[in-house]
N, C-alpha and C. Protein backbone atom coordinates (compact mmCIF):
# COMPACT_ATOMS: atom_id res chain seq x y z
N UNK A 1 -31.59 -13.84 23.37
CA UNK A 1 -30.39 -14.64 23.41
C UNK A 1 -29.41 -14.02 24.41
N UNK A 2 -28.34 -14.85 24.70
CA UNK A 2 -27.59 -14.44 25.61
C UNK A 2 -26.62 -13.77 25.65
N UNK A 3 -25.56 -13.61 25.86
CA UNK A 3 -23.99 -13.80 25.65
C UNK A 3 -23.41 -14.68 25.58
N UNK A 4 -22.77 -15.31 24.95
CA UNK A 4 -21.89 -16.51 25.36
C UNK A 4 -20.81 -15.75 26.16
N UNK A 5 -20.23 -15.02 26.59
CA UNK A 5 -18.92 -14.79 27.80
C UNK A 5 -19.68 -14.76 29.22
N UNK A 6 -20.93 -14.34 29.32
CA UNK A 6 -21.50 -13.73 30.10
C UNK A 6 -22.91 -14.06 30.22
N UNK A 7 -23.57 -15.14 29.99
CA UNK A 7 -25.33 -16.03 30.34
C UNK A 7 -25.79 -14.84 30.76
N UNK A 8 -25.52 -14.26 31.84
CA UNK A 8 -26.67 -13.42 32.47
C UNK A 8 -26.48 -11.91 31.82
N UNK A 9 -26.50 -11.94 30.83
CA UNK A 9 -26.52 -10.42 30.19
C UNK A 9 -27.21 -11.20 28.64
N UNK A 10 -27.71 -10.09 27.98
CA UNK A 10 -28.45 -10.18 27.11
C UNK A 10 -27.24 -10.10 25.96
N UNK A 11 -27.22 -10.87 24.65
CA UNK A 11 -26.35 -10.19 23.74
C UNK A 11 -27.25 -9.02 22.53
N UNK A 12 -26.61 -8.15 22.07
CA UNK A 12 -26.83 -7.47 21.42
C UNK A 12 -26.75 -7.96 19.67
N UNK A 13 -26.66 -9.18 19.44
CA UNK A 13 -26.64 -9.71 18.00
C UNK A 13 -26.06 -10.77 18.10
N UNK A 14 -25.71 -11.73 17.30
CA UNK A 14 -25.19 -13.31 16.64
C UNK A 14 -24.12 -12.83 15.76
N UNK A 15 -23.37 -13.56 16.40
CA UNK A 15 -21.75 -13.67 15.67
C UNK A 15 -22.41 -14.10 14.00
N UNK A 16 -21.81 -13.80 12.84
CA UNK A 16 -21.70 -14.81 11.38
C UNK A 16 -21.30 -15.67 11.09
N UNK A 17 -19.81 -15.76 11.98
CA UNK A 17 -19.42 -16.87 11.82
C UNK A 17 -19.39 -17.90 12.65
N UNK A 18 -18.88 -17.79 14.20
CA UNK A 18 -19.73 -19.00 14.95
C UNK A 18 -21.39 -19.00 15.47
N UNK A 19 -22.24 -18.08 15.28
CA UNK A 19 -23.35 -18.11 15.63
C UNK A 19 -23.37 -17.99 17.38
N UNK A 20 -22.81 -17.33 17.89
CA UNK A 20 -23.07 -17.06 19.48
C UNK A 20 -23.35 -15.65 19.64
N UNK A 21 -23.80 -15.48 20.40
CA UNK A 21 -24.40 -14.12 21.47
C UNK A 21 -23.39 -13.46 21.39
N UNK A 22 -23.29 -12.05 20.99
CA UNK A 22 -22.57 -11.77 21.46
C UNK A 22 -22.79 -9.97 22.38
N UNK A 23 -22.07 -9.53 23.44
CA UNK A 23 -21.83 -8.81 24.21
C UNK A 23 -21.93 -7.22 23.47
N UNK A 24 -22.18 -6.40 24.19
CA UNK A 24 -22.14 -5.24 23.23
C UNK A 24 -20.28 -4.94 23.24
N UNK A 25 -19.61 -4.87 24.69
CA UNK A 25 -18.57 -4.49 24.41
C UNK A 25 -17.45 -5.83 23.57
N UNK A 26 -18.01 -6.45 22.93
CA UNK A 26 -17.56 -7.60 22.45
C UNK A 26 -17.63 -7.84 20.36
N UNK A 27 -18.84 -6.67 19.93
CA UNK A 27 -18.97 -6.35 19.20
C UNK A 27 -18.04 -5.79 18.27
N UNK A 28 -17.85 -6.40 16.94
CA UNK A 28 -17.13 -5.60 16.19
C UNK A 28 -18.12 -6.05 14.31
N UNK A 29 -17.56 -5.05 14.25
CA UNK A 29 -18.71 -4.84 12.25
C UNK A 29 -17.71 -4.74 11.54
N UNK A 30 -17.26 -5.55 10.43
CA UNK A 30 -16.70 -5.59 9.39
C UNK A 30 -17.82 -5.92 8.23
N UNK A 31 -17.43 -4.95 7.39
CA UNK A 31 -18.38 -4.86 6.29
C UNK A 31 -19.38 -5.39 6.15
N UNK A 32 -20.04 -4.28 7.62
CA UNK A 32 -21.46 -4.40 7.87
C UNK A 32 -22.09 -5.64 8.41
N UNK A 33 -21.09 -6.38 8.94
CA UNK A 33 -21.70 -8.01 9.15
C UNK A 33 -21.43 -7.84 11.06
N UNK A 34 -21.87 -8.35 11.88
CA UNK A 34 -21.71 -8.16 12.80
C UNK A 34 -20.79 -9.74 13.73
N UNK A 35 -19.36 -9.55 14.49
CA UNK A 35 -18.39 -10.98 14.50
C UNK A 35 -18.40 -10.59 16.05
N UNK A 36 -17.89 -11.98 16.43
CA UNK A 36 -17.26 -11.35 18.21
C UNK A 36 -16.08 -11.47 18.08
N UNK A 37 -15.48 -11.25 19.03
CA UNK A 37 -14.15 -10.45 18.82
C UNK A 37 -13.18 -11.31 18.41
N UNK A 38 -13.33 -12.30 18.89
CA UNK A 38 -12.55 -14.05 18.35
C UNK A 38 -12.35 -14.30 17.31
N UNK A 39 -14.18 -13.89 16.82
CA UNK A 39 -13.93 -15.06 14.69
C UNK A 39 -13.72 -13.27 14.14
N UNK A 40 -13.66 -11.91 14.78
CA UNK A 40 -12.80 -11.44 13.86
C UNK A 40 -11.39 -10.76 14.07
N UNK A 41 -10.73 -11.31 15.05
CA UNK A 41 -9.10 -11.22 15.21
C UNK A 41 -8.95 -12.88 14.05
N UNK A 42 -9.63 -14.01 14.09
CA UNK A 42 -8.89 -14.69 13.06
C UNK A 42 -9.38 -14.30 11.75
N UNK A 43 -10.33 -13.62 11.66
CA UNK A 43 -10.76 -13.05 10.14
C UNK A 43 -9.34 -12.24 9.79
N UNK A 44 -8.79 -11.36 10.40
CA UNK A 44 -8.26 -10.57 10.58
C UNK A 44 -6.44 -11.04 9.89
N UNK A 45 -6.32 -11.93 10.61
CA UNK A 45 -5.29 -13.08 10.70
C UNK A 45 -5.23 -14.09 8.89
N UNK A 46 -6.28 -14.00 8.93
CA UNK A 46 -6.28 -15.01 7.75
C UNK A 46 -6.00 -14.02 6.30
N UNK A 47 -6.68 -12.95 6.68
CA UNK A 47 -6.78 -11.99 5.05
C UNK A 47 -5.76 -10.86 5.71
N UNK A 48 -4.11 -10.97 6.14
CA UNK A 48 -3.14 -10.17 6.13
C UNK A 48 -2.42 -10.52 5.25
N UNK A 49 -1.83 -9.44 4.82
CA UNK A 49 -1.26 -9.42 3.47
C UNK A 49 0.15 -8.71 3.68
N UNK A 50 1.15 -8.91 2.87
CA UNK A 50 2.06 -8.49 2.71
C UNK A 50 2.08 -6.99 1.92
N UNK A 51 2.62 -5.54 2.62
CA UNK A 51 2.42 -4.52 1.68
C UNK A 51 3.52 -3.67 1.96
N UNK A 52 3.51 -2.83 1.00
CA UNK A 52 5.03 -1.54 1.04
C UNK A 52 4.22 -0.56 1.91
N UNK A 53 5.42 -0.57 3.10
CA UNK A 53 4.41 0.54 4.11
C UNK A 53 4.15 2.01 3.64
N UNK A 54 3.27 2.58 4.15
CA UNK A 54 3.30 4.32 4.06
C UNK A 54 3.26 5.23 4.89
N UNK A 55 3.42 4.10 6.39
CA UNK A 55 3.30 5.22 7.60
C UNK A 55 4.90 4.95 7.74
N UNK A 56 5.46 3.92 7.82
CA UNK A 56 6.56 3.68 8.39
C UNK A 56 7.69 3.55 6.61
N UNK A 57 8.20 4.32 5.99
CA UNK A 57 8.86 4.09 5.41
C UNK A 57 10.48 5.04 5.23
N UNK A 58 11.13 4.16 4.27
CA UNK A 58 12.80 5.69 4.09
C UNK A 58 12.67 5.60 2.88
N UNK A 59 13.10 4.55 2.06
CA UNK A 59 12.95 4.45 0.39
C UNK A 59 11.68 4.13 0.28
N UNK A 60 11.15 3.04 -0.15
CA UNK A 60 10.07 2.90 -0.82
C UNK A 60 8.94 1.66 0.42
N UNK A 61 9.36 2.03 1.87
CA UNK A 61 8.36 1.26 2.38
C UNK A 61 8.40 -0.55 2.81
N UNK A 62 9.50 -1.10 1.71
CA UNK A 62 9.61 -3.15 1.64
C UNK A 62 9.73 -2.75 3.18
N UNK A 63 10.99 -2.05 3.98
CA UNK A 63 11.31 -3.48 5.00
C UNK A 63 10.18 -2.39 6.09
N UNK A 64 9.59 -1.36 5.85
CA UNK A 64 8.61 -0.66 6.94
C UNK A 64 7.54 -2.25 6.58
N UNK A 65 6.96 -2.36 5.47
CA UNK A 65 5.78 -3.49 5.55
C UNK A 65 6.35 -4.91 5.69
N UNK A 66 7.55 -5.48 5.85
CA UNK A 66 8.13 -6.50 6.30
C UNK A 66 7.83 -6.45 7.34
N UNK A 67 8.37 -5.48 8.65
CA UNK A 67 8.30 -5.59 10.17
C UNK A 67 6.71 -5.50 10.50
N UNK A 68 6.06 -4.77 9.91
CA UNK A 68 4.29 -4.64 10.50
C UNK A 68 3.89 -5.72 9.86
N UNK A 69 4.41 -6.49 8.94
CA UNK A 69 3.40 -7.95 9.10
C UNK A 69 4.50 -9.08 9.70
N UNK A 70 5.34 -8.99 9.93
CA UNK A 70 5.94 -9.78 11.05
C UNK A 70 6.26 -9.19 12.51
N UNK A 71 4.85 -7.82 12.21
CA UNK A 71 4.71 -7.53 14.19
C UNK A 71 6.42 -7.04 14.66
N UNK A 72 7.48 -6.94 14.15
CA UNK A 72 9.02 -6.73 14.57
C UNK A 72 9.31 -5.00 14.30
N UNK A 73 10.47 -4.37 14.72
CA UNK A 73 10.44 -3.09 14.45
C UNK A 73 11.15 -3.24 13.51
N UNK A 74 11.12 -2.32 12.63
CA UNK A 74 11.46 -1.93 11.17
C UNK A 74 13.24 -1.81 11.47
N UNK A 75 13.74 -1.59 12.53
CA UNK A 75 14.87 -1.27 12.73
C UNK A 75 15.80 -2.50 12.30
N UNK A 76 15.40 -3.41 12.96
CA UNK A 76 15.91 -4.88 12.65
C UNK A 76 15.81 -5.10 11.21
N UNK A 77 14.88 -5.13 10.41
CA UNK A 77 14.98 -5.30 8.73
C UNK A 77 15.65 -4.79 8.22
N UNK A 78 15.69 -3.59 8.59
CA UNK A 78 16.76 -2.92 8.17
C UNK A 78 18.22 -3.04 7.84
N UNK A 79 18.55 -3.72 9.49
CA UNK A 79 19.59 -4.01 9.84
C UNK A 79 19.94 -5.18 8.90
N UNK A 80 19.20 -6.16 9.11
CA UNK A 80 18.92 -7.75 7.74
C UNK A 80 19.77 -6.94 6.44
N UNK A 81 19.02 -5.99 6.47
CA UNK A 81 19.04 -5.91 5.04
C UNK A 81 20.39 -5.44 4.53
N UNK A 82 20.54 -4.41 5.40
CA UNK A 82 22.24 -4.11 5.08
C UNK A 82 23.36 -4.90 5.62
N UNK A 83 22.86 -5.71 5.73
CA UNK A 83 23.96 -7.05 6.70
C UNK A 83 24.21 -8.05 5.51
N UNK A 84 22.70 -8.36 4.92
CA UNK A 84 22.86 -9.06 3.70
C UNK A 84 23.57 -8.12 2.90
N UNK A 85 23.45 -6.74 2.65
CA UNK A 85 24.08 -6.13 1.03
C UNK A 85 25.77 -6.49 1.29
N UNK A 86 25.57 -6.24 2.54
CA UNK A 86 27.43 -5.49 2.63
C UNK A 86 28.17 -7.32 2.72
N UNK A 87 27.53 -8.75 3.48
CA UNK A 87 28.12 -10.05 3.16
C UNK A 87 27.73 -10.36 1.95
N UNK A 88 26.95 -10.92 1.29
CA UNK A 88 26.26 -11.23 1.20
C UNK A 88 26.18 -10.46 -0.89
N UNK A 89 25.51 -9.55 -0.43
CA UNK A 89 25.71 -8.44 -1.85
C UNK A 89 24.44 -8.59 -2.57
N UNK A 90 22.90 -9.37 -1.93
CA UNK A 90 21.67 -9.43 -2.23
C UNK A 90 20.88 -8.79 -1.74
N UNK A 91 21.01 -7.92 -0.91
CA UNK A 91 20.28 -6.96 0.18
C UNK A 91 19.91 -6.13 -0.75
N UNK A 92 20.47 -5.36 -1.95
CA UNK A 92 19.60 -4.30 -2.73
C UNK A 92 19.17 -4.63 -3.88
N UNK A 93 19.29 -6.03 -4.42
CA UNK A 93 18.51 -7.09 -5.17
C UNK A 93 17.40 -7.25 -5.10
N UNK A 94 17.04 -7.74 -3.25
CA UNK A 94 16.29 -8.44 -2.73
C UNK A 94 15.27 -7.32 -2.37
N UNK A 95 15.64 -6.34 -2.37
CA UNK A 95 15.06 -4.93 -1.92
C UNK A 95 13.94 -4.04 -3.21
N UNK A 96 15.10 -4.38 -4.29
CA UNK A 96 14.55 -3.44 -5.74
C UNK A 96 13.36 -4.79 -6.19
N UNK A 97 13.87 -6.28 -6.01
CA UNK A 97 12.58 -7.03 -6.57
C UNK A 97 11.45 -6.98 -5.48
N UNK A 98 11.47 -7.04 -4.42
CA UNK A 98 10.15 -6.26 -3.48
C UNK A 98 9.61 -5.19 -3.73
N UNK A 99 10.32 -4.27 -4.47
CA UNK A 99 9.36 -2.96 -3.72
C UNK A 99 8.75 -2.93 -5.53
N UNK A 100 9.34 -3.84 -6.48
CA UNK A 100 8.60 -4.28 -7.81
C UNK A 100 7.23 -4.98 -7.80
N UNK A 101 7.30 -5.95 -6.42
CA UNK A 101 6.72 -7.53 -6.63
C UNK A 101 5.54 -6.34 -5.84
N UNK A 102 5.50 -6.18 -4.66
CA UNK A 102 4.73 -5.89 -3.05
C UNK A 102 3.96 -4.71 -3.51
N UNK A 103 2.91 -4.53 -3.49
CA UNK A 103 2.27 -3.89 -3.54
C UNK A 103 1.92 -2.88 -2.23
N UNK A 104 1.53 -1.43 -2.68
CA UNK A 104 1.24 -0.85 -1.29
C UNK A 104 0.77 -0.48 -0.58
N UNK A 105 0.27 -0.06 0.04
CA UNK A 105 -0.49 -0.46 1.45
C UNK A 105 -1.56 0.35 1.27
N UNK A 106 -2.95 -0.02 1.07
CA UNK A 106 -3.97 0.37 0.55
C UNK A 106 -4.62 1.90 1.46
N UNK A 107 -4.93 2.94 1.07
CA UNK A 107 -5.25 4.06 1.73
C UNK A 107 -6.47 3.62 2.51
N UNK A 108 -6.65 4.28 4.16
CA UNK A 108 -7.41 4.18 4.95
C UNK A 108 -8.51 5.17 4.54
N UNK A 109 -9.72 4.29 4.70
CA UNK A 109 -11.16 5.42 4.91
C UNK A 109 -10.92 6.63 5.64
């Protein structure tokens, strides 16, 4: 079989989920299944989750795992957040029922 990016190169295995050729440098293995790089950036995309960070945190992590799943720097949530406490007066409401609700960010292999 082929590649699908590339006909004239051989692929090194079949995607799982669309069934194409795929490339060696195109290869990626999630639990052991072999994807091209496409169906698993949306694998990827579909099963993100909301979590209390542990690389990026000060108290307990909400607005570090707010900004890494909305891709934004943590600096800005931050900022949200004490913008809401100090108008507002829900910012450490909104803060203590997150870091209750959100679970956290599962330890790496």
């Amino acid at each position: 079989m082929k590649c699908y990016k590339d006909p004239t190169r051989d692929a090194v295995g079949i995607c799982v989920k669309c069934g194409r050729g795929v490339c060696p440098e195109e290869v990626v293995m999630i639990d052991g299944k072999l994807y091209c790089k496409e169906c698993s950036d949306k694998l990827k995309e579909e099963s993100k989750r909301l979590y209390r960070s542990r690389k990026d945190r000060v108290l307990f992590g909400v607005c570090g795992g707010i900004a890494e799943y909305f891709n934004i720097d943590p600096t800005i949530v931050r900022l949200v957040c004490v913008i809401m406490t100090l108008i507002y007066g829900v910012g450490i409401l909104l803060y203590i029922i997150l870091t209750l609700i959100v679970p956290k960010e599962p330890l790496e292999d």
